[in-house]
N, C-alpha and C. Protein backbone atom coordinates (compact mmCIF):
# COMPACT_ATOMS: atom_id res chain seq x y z
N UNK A 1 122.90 85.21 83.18
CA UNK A 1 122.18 84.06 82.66
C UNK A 1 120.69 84.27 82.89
N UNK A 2 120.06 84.32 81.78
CA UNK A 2 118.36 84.01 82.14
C UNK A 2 117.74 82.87 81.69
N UNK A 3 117.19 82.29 83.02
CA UNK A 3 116.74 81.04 82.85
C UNK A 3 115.28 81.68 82.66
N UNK A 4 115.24 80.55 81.49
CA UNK A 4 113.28 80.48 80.88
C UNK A 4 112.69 79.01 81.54
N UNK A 5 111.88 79.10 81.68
CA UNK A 5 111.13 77.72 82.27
C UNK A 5 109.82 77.80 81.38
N UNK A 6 109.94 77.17 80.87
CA UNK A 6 108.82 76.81 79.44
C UNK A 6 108.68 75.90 79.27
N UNK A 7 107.40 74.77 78.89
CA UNK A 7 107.05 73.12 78.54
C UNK A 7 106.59 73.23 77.16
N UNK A 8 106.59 74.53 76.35
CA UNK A 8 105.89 74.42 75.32
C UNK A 8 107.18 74.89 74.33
N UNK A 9 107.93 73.65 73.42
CA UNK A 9 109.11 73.61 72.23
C UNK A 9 108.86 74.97 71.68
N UNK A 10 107.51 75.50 71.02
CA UNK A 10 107.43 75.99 70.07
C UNK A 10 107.54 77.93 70.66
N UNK A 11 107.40 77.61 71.29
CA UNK A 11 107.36 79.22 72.94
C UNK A 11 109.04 79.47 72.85
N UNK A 12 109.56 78.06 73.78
CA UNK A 12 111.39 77.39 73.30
C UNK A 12 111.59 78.67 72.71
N UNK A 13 111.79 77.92 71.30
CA UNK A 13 112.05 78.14 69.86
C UNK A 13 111.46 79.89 69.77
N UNK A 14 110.58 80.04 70.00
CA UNK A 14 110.44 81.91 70.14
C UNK A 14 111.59 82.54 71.05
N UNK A 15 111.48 82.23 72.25
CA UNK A 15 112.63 82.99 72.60
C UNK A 15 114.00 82.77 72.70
N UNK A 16 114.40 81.64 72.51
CA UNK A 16 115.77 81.60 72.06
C UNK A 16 116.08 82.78 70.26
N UNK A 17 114.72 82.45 69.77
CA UNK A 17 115.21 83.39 68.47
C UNK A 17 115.37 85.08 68.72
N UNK A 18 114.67 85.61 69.86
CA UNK A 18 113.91 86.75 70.13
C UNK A 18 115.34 87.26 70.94
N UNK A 19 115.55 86.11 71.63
CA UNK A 19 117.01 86.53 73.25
C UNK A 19 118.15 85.82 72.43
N UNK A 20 118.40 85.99 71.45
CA UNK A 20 119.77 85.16 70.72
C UNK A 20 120.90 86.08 71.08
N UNK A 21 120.47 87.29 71.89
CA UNK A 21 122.28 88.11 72.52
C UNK A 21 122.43 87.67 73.89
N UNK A 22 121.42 86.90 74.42
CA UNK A 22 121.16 86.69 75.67
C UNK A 22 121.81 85.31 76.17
N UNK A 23 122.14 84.94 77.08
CA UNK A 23 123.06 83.83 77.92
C UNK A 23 121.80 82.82 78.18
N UNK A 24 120.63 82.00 78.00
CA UNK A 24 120.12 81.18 77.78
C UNK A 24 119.92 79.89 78.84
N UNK A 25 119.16 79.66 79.49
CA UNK A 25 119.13 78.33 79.96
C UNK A 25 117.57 77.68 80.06
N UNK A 26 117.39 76.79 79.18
CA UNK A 26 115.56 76.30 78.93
C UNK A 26 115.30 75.45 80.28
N UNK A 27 114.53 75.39 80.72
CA UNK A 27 114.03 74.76 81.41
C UNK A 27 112.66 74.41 80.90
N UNK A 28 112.49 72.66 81.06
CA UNK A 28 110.95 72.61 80.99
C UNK A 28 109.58 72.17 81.82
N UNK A 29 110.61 72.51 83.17
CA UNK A 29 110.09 72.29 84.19
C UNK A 29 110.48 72.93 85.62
N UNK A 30 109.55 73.31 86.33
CA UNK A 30 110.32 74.36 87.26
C UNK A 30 110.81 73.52 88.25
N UNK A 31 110.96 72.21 88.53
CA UNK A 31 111.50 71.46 89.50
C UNK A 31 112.98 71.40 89.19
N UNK A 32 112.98 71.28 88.06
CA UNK A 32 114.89 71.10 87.82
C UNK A 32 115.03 72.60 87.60
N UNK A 33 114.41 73.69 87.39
CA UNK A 33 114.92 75.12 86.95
C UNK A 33 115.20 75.33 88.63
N UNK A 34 114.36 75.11 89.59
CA UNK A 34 114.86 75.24 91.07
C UNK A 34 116.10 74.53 91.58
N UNK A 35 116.02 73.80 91.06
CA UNK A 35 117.55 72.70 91.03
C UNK A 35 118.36 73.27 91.02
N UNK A 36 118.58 73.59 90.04
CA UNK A 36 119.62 73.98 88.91
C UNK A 36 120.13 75.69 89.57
N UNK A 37 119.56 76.39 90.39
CA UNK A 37 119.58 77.43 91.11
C UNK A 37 120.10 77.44 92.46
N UNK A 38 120.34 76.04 92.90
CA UNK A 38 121.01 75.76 94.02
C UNK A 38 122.61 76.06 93.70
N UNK A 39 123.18 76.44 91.87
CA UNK A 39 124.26 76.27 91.53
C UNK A 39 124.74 77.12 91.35
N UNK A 40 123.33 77.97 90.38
CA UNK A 40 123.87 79.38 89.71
C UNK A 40 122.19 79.78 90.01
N UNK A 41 122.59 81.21 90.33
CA UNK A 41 121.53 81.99 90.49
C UNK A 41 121.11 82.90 89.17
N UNK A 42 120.52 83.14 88.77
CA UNK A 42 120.36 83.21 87.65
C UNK A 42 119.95 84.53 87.46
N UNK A 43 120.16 85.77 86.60
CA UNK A 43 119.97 86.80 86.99
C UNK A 43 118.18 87.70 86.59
N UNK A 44 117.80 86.49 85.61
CA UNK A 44 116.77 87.09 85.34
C UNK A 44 115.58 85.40 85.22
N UNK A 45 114.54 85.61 85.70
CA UNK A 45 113.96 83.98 85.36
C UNK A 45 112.36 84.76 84.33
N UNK A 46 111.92 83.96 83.34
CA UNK A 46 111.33 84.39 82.26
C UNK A 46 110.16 82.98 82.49
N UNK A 47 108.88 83.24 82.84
CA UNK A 47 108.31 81.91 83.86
C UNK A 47 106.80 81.69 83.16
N UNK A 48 106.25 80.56 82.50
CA UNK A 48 105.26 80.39 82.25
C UNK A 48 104.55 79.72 83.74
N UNK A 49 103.07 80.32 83.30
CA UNK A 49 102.33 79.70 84.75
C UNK A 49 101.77 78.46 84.84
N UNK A 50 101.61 78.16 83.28
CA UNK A 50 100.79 76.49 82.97
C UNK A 50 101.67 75.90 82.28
N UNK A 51 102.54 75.09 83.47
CA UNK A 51 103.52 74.21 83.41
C UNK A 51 102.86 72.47 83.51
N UNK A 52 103.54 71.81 83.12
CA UNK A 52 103.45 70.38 83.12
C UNK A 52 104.03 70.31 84.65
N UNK A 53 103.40 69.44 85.40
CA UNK A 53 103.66 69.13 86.82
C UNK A 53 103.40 70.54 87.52
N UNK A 54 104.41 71.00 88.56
CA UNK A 54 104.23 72.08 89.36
C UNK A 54 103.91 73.29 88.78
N UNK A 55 103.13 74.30 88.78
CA UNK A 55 102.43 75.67 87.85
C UNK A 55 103.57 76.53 88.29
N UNK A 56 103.70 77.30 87.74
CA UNK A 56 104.40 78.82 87.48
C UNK A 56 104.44 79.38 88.78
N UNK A 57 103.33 79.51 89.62
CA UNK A 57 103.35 80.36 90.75
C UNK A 57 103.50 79.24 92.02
N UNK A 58 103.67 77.72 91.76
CA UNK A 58 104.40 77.01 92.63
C UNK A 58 106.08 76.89 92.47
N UNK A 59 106.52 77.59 91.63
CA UNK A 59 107.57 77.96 91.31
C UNK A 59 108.35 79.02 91.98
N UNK A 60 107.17 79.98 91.55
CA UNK A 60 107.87 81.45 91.95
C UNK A 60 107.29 81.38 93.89
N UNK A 61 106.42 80.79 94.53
CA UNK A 61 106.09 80.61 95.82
C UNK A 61 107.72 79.86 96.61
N UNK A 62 108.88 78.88 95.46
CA UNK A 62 109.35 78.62 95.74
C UNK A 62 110.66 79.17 96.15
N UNK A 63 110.71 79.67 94.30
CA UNK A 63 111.79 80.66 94.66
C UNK A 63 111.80 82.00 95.64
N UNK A 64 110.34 82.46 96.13
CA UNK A 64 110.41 83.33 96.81
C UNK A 64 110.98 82.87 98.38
N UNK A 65 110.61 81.75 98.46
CA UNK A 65 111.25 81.31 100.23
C UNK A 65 112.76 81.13 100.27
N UNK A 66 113.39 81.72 99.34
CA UNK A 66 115.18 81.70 99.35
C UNK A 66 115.39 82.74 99.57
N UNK A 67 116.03 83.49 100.25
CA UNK A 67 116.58 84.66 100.46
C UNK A 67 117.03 85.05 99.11
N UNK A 68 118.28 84.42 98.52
CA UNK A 68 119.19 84.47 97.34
C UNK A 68 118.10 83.94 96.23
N UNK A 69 116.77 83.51 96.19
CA UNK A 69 116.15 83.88 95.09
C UNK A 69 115.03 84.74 95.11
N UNK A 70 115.02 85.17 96.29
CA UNK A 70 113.53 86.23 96.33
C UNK A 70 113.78 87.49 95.75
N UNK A 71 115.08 87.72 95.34
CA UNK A 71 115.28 89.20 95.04
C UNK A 71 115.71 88.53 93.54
N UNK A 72 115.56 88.03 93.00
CA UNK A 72 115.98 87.23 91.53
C UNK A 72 114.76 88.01 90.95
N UNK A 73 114.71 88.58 89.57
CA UNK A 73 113.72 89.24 88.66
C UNK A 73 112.48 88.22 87.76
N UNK A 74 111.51 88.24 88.01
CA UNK A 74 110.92 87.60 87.12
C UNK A 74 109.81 88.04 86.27
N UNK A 75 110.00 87.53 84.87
CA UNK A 75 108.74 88.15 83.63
C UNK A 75 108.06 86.63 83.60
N UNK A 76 106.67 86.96 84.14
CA UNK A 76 105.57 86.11 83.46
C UNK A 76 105.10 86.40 82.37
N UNK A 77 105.57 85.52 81.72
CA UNK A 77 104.81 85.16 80.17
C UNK A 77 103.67 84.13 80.02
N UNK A 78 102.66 84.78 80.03
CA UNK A 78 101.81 83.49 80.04
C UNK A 78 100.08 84.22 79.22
N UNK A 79 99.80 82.51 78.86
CA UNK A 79 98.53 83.28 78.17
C UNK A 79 97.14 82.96 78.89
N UNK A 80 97.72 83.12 80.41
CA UNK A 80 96.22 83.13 81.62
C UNK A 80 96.16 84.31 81.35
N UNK A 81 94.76 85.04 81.87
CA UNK A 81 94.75 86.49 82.39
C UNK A 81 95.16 86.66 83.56
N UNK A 82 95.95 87.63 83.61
CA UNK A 82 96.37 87.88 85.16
C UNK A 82 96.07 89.11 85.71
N UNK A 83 95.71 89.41 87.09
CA UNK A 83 95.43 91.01 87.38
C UNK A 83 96.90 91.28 87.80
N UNK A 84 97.38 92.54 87.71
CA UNK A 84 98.19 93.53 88.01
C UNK A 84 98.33 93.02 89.38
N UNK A 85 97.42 93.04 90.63
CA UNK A 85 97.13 93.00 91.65
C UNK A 85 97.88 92.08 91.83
N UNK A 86 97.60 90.37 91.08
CA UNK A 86 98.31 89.69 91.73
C UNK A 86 99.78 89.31 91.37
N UNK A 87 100.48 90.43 90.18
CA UNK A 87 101.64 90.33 89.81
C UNK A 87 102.21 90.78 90.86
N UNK A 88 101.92 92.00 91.58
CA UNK A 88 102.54 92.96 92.19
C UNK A 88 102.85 92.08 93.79
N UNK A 89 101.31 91.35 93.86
CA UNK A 89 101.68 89.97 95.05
C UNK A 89 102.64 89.26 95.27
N UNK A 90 103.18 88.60 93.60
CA UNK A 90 103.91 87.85 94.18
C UNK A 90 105.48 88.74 93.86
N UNK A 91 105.65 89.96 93.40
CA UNK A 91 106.77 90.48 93.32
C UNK A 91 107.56 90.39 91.73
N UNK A 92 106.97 90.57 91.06
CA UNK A 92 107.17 89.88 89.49
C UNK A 92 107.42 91.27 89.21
N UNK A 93 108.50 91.47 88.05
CA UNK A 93 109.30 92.52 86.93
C UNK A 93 108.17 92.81 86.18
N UNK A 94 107.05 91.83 85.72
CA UNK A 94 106.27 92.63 84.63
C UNK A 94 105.42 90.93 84.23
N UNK A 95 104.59 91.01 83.90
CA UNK A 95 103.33 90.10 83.22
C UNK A 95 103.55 90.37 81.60
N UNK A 96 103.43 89.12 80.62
CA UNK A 96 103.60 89.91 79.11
C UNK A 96 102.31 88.46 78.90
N UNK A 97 101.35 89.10 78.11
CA UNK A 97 100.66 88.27 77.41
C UNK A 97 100.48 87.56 76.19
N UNK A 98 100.96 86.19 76.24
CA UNK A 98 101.49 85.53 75.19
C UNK A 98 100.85 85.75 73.54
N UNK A 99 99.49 85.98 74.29
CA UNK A 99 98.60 85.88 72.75
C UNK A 99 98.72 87.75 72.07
N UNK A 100 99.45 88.07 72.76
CA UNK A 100 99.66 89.72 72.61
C UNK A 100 101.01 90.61 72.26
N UNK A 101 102.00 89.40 72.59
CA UNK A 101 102.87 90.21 72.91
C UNK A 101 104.00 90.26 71.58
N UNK A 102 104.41 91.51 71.50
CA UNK A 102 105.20 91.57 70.45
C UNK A 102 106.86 91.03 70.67
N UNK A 103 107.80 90.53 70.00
CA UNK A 103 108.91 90.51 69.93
C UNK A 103 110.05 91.77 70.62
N UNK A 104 109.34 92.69 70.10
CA UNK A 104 109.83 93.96 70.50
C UNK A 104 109.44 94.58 72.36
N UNK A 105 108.18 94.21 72.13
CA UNK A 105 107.84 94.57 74.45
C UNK A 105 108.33 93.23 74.40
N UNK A 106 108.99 92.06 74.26
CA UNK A 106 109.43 90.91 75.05
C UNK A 106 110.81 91.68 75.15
N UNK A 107 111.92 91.90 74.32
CA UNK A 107 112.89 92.30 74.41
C UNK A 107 112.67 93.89 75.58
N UNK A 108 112.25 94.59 75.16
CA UNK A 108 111.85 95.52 76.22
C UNK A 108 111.53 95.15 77.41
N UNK A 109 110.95 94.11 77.76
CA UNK A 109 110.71 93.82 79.06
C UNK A 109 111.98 93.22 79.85
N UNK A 110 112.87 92.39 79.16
CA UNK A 110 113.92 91.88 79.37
C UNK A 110 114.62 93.19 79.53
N UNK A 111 115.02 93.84 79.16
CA UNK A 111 116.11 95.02 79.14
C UNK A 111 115.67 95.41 80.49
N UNK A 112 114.18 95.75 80.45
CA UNK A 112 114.13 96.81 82.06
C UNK A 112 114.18 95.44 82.82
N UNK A 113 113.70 94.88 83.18
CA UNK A 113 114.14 93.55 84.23
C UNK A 113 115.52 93.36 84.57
N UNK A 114 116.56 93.64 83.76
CA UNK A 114 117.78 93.59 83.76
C UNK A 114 118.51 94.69 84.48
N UNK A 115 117.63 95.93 83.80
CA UNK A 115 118.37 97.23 84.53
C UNK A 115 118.64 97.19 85.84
């Protein structure tokens, strides 16, 4: 299962079309996507950083204090700039830049995150 945590429908609607072989769970907020992980761990999380309420990296600060989610994979998708430096900080699969990124490196990024 890869949970996406996204506030923006139209983002949604991209990757459900992009991950349509993929097991799916939207989130549009990382308070219930943390929730919701108390149940099922999820094998891959797909994480915008400019969220409505708590940001992306109060998310992933969260999921990192779980044992059983610190080793969970995550792709930031987001259209901040981010340095390398601080992907590698917080332990992230890969950074993809929204205003950049093709259909094809999103699916690619998902595949190696998975491997």
């Amino acid at each position: 299962m890869i949970y996406i945590i996204e506030d923006d429908r139209g983002w949604e609607n991209y990757y459900r079309r992009i991950l349509k072989d993929y097991d799916l769970k939207v989130f549009h907020d990382g308070v219930a996507a943390i929730s919701m992980m108390d149940d099922a761990v999820p094998e891959l999380v797909i994480l915008d950083i400019l969220l409505t309420g708590p940001t992306g990296f109060a998310v992933l600060n969260e999921m990192r204090s779980y044992p059983e989610l610190a080793k969970v994979p995550v792709l930031i998708v987001t259209s901040v700039a981010m340095k390398n430096e601080l992907a590698e900080q917080y332990g992230v699969a890969g950074v993809l830049d929204k205003g950049k990124m093709t259909p094809q490196e999103l699916l690619e990024a998902v595949q190696e995150a998975l491997a």
